[in-house]
C-alpha atoms as a PDB file:
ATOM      1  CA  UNK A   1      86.225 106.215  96.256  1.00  0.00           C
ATOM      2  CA  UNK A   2      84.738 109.284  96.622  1.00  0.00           C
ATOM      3  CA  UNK A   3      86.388 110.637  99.864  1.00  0.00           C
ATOM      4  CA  UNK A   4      89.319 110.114  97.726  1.00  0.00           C
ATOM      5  CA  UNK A   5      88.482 112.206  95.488  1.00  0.00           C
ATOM      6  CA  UNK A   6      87.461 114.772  97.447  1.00  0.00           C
ATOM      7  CA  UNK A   7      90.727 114.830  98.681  1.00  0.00           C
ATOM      8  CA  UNK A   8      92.198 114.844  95.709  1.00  0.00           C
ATOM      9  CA  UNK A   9      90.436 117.816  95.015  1.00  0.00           C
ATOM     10  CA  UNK A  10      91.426 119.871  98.116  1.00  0.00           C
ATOM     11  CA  UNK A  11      95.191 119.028  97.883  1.00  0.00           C
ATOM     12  CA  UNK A  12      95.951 119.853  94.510  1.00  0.00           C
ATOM     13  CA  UNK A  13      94.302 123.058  92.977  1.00  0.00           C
ATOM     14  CA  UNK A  14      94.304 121.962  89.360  1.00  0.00           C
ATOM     15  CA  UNK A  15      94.623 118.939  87.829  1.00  0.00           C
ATOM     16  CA  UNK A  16      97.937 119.107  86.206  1.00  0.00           C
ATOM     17  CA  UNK A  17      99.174 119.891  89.883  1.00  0.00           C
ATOM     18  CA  UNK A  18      98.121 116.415  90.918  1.00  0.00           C
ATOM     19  CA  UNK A  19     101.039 113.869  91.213  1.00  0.00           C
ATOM     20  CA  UNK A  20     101.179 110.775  88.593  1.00  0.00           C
ATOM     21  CA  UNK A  21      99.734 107.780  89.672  1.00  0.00           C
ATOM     22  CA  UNK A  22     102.375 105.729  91.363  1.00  0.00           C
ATOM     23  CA  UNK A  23     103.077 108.662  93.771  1.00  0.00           C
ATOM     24  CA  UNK A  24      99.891 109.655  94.224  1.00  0.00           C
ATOM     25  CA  UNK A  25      98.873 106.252  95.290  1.00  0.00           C
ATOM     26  CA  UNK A  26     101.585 106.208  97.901  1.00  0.00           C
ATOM     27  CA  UNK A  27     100.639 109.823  98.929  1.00  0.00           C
ATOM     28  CA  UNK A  28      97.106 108.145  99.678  1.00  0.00           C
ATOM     29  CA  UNK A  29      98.226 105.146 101.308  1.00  0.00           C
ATOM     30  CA  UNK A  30     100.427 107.197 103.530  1.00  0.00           C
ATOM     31  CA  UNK A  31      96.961 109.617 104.479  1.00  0.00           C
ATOM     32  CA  UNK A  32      95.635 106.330 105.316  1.00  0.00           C
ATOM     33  CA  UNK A  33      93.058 105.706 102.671  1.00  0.00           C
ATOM     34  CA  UNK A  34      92.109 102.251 102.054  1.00  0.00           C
ATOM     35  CA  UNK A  35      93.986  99.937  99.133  1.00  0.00           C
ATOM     36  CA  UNK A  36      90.730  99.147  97.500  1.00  0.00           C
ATOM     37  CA  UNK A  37      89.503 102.911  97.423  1.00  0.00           C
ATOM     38  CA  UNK A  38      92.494 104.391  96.462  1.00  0.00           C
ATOM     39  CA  UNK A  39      93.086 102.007  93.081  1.00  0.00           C
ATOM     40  CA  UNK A  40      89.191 102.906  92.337  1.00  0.00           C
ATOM     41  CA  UNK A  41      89.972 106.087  92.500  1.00  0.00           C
ATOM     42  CA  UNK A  42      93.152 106.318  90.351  1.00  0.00           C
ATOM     43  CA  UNK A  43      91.447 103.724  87.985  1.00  0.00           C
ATOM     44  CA  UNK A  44      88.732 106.569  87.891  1.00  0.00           C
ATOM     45  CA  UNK A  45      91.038 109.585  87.457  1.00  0.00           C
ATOM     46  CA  UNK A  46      93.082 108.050  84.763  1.00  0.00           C
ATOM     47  CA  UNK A  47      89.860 107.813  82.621  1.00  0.00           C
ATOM     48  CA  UNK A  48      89.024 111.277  83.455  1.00  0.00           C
ATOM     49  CA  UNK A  49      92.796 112.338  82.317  1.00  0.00           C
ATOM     50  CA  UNK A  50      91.967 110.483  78.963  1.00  0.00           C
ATOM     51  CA  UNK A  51      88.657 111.918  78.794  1.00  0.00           C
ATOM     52  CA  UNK A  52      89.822 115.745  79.785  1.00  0.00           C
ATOM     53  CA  UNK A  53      92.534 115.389  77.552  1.00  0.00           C
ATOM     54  CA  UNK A  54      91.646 113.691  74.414  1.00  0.00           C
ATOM     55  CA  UNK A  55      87.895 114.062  74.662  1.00  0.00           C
ATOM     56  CA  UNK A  56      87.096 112.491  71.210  1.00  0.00           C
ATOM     57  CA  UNK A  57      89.035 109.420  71.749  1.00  0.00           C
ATOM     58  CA  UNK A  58      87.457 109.044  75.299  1.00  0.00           C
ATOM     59  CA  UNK A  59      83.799 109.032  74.606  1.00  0.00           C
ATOM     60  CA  UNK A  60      83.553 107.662  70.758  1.00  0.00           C
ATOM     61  CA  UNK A  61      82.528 104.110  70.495  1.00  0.00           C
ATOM     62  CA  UNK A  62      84.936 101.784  69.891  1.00  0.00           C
ATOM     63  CA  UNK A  63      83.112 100.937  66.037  1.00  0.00           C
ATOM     64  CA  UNK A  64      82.834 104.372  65.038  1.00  0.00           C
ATOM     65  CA  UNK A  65      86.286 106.458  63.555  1.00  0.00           C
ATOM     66  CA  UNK A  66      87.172 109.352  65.512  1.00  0.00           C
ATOM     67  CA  UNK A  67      86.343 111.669  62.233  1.00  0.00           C
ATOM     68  CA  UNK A  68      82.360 110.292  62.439  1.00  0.00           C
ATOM     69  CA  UNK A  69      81.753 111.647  65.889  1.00  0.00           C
ATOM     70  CA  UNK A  70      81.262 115.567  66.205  1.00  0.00           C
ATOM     71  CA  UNK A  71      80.413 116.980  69.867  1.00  0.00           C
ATOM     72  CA  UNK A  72      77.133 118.039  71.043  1.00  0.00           C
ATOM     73  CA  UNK A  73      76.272 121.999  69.414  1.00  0.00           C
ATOM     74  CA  UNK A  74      75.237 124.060  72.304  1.00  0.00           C
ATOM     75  CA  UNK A  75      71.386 123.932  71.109  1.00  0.00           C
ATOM     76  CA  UNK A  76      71.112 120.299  71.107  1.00  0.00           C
ATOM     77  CA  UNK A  77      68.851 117.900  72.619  1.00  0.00           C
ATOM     78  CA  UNK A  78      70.360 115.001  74.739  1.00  0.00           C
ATOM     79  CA  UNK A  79      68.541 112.131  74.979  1.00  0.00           C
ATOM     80  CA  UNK A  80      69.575 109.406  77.692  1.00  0.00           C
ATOM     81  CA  UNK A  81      70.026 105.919  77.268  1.00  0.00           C
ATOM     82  CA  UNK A  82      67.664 103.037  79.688  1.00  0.00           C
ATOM     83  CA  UNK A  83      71.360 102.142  81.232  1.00  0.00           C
ATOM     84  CA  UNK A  84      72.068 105.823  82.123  1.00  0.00           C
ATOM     85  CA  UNK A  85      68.774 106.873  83.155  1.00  0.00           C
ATOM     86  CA  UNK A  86      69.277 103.302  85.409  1.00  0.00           C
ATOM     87  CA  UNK A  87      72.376 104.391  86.752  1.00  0.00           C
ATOM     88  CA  UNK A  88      72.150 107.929  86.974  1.00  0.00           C
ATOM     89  CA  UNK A  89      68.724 108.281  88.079  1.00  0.00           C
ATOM     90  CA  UNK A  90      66.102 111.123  88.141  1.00  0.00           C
ATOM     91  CA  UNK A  91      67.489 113.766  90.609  1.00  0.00           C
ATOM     92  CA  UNK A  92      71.097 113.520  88.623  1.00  0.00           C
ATOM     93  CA  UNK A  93      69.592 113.989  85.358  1.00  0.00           C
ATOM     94  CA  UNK A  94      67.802 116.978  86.346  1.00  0.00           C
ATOM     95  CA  UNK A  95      70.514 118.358  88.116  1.00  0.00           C
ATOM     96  CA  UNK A  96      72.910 118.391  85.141  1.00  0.00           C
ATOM     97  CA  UNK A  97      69.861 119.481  83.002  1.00  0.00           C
ATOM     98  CA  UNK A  98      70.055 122.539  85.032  1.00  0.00           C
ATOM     99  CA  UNK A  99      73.338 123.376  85.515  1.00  0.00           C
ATOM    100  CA  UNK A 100      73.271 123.011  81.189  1.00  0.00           C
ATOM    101  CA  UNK A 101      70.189 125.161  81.327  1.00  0.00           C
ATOM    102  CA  UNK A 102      72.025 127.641  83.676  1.00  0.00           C
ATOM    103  CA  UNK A 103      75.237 127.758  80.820  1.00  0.00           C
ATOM    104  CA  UNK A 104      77.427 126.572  83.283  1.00  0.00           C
ATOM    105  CA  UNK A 105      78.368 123.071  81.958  1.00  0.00           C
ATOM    106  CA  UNK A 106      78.775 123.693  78.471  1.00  0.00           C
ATOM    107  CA  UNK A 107      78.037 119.854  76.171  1.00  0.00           C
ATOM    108  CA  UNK A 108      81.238 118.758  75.748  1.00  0.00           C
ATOM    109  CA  UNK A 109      81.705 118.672  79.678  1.00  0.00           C
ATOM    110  CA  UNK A 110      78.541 117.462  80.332  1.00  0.00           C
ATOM    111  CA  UNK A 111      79.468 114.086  78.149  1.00  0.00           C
ATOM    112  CA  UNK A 112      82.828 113.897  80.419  1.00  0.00           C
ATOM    113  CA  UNK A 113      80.160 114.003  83.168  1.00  0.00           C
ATOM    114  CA  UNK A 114      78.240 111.035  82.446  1.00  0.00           C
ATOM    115  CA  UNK A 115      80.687 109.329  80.864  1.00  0.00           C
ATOM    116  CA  UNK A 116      82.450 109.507  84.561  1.00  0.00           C
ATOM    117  CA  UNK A 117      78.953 109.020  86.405  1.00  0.00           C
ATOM    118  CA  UNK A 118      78.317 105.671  84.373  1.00  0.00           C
ATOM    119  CA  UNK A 119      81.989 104.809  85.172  1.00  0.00           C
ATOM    120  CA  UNK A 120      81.130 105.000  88.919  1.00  0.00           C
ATOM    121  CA  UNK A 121      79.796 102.299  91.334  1.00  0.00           C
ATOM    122  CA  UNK A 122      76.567 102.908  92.699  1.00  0.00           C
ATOM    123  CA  UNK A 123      73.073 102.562  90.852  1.00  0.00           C
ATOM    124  CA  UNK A 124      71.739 104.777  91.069  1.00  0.00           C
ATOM    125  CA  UNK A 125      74.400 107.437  91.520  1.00  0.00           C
ATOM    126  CA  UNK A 126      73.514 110.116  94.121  1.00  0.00           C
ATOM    127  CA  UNK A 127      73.449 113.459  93.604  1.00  0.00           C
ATOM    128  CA  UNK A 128      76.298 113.585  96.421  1.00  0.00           C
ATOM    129  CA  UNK A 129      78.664 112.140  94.151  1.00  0.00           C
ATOM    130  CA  UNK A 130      77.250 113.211  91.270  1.00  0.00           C
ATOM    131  CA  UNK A 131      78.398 116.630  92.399  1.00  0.00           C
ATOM    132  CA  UNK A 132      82.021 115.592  93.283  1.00  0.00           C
ATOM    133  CA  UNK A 133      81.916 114.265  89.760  1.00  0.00           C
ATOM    134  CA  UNK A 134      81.321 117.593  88.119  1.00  0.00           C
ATOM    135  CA  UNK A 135      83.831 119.505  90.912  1.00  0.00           C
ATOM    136  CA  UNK A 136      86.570 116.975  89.748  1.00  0.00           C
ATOM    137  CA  UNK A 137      85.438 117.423  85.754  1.00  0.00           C
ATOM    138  CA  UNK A 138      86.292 120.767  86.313  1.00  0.00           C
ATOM    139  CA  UNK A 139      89.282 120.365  88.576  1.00  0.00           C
ATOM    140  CA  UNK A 140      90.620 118.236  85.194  1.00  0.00           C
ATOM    141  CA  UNK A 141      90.271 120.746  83.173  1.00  0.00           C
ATOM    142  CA  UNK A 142      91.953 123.816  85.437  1.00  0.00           C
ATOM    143  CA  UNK A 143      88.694 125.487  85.675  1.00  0.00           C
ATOM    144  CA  UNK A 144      87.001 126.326  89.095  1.00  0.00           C
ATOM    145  CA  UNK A 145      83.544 127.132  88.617  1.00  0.00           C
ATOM    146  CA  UNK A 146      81.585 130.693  89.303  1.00  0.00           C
ATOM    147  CA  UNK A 147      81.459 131.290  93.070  1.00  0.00           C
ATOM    148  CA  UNK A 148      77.318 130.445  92.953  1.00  0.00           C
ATOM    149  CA  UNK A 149      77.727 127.163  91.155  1.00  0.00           C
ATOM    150  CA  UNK A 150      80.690 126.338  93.349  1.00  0.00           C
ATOM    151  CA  UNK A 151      78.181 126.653  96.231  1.00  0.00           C
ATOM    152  CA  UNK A 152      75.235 125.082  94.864  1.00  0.00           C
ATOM    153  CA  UNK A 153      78.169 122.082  94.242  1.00  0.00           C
ATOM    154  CA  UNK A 154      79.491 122.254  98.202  1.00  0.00           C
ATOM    155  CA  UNK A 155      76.395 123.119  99.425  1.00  0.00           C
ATOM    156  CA  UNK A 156      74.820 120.669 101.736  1.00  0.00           C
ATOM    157  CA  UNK A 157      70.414 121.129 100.914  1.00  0.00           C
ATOM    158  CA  UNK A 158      69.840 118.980 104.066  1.00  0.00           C
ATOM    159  CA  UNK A 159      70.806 122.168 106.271  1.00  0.00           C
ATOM    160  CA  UNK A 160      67.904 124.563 103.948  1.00  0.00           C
ATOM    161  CA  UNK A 161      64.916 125.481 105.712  1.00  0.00           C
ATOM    162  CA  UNK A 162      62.013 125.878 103.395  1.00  0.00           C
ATOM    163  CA  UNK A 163      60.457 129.238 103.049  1.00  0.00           C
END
């Protein structure tokens, strides 16, 4: 699913650039990708349109009215659940607590975040994807982030020599 939507993300600039579903699908299938990854994918990307879109209908439980749920302030303290420290894992967690540390994924993104990292296969979910997750949060939202967070995002760490 992923390569998918890393493709997604170099052919169309912005989200509202990116074809609906039907023809993107097609557009997918023609590139070659398999059927089974692309219908992940747009299964994924049409909860990330919901979520980008009408964030307090995406991420509010389903027993709670709309009205009772009010997004994270920016001096809040998140505390993760057992099933998303499970899925997410260590090195996610602290990399989102640092880009939120940095000011560069303000809390109402970050919930998109998880809410997209728990909606991804993979337990835990490495910090590969975890990364293509935040590109393509932005990429909903028709934001591209500073140049320095873009490349800590692309950046491979494998390549890094240690000082």
């Amino acid at each position: 699913m992923f390569e998918v939507l890393v493709f997604v993300y170099e052919n169309y600039w912005r989200g509202d650039a990116c074809p609906e579903s039907p023809q993107l699908g097609r557009k997918l299938s023609a590139v070659g990708f398999d059927a089974d990854e692309i219908e992940e994918a747009l299964r994924w990307l049409d909860g990330l349109h919901q979520a980008s879109h009408s964030p307090d209908l995406a991420l509010t439980a389903p027993i709670l009215p709309v009205e009772a749920i009010a997004f994270p302030a920016t001096d809040s303290l998140r505390i993760y659940s057992v099933a998303e420290q499970d899925h997410l894992g260590a090195e996610c967690l602290g990399f989102v607590s640092f880009l939120e540390t940095a000011g560069v994924l303000a809390p109402m993104m970050r919930e998109i975040v998880l809410d997209r990292a728990m909606a991804a296969n993979g337990s835990p979910v490495t910090l590969d994807d975890l990364k293509i997750i935040i590109l393509m949060v932005y990429w909903s939202f028709g934001e591209e982030p500073d140049a320095l967070v873009l490349d800590e995002l692309c950046d491979d760490a494998s390549d890094r020599v240690a000082h």
